[in-house]
Protein backbone atom coordinates (compact mmCIF):
# COMPACT_ATOMS: atom_id res chain seq x y z
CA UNK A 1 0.00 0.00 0.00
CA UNK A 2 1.28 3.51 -1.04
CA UNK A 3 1.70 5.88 1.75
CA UNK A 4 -0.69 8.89 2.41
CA UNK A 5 1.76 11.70 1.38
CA UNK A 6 1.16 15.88 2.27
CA UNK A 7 4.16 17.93 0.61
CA UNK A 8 5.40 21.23 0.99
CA UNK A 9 7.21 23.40 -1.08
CA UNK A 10 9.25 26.82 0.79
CA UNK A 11 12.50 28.31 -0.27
CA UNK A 12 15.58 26.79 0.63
CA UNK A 13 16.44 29.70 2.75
CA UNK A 14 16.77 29.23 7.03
CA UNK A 15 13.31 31.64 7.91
CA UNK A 16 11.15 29.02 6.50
CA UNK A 17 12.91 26.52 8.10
CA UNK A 18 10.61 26.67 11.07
CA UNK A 19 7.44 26.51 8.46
CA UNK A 20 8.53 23.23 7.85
CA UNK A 21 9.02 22.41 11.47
CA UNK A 22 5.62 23.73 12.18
CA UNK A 23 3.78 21.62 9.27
CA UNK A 24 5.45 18.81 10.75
CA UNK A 25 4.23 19.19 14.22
CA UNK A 26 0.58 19.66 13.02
CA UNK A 27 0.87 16.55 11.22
CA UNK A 28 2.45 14.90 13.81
CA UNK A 29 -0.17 16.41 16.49
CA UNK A 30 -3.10 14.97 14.12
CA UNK A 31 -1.83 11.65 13.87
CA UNK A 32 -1.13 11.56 17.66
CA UNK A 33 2.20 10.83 17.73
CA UNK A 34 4.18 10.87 20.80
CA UNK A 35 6.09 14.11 21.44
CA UNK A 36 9.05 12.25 21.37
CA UNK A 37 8.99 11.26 18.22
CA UNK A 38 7.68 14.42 16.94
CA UNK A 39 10.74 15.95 18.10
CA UNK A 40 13.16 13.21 16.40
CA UNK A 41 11.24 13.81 13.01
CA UNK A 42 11.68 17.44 13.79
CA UNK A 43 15.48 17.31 14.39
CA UNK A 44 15.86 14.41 11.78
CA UNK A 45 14.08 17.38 9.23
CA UNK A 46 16.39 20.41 10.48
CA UNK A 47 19.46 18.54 11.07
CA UNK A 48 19.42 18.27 6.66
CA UNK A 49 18.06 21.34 6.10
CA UNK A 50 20.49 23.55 8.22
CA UNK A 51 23.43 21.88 6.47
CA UNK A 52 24.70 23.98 3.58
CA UNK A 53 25.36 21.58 0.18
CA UNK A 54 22.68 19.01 0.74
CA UNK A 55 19.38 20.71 -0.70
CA UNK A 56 19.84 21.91 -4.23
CA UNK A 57 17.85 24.92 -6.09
CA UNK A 58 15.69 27.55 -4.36
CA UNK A 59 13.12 25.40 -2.85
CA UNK A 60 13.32 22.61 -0.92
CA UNK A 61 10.53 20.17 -0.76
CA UNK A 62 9.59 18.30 2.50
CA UNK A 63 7.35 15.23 2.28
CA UNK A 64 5.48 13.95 5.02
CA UNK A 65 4.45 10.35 4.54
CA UNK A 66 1.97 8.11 6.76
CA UNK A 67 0.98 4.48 6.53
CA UNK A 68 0.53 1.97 9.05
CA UNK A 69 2.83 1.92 11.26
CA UNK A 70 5.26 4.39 10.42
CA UNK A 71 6.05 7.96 9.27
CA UNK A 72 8.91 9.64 7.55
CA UNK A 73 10.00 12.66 5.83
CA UNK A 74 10.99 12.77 2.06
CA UNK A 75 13.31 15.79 1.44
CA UNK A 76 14.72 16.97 -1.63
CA UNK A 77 15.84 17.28 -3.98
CA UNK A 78 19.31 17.05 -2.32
CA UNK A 79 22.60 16.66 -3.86
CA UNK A 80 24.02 12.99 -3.51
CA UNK A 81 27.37 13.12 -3.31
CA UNK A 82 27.71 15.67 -0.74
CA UNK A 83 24.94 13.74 1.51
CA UNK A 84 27.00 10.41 0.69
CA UNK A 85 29.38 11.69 1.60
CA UNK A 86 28.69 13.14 5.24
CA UNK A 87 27.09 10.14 5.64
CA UNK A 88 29.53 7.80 5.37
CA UNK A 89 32.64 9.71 6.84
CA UNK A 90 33.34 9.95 10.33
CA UNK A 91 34.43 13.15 11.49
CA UNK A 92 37.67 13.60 13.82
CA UNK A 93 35.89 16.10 16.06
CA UNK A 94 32.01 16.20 16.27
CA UNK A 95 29.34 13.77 15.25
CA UNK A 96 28.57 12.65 11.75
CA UNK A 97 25.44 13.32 10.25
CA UNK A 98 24.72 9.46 9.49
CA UNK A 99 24.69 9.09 13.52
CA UNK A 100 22.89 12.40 14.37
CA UNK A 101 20.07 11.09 11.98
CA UNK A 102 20.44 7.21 12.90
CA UNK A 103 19.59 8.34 16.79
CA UNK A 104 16.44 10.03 16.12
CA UNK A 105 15.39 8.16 12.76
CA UNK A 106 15.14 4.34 12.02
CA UNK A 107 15.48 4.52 8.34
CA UNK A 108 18.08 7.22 6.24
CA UNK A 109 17.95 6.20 2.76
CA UNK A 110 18.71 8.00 -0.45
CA UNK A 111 17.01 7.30 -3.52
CA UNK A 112 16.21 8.57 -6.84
CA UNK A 113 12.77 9.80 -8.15
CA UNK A 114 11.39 11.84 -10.50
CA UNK A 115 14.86 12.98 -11.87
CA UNK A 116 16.05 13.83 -8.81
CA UNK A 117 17.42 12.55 -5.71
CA UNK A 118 15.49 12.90 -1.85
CA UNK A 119 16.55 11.65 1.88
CA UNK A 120 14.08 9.76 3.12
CA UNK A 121 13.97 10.05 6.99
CA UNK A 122 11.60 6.99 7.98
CA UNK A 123 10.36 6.06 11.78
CA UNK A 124 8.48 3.70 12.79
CA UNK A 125 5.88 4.62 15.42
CA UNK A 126 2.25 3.87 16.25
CA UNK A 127 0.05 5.94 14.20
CA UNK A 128 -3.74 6.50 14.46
CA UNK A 129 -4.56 4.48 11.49
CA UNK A 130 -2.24 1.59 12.22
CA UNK A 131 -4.80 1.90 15.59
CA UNK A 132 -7.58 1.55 13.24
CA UNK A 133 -6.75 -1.24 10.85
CA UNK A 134 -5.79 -3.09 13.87
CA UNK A 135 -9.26 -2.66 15.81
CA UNK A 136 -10.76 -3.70 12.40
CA UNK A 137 -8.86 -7.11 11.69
């Protein structure tokens, strides 16, 4: 089954940053997610955004997908080799971005679609319709 998906579309600039934040509260708030893991798909979403290099253009597009069982966040587009790869080198000093994400985020994936390539942020969490099509089995 194809998830439910509500996307936004704001420029790639750091005021509209907290639009995105917001949309994804709301979301999260109507699908009565814990506020726990609204604030790990919150930091999961600004943790990318923030970073210089990774989304490409003047807008950045933020994807908030539901089914059964789990939510995630589809950003892009984003540039692939500079999100490779942060995600796959260890810094000396700090944290890299591949275990910032992996705390508050089950899934990090990259993929390809529509031409372009997105970060898919995916977490698995209880959601009111995985509620629902277990009360109805």
């Amino acid at each position: 089954m194809a998830p439910d998906a509500i996307s936004l579309s704001i420029p790639h600039a750091e005021p509209y940053h907290g639009v995105a934040r917001l949309v994804v509260g709301g979301l999260a708030a109507r699908l009565d997610l814990s506020y726990e893991h609204l604030e790990d798909l919150q930091l999961a979403l600004v943790s990318v955004l923030e970073r210089d290099g990774y989304v490409v253009g003047p807008e950045a597009t933020v994807r908030f997908l539901v089914q059964p069982g789990s939510v995630g966040i589809l950003l892009g587009p984003v540039d692939p080799d500079t999100i490779r790869t942060d995600l796959d080198h260890e810094p000396a000093d700090g944290v890299s971005l591949r275990r910032v994400l992996e705390t508050l985020v089950e899934d990090v994936v990259l993929e390809e679609a529509e031409g372009r390539h997105w970060l898919l942020l995916g977490k698995r969490v209880r959601t009111a319709g995985a509620e629902a099509d277990r009360e109805g089995a």
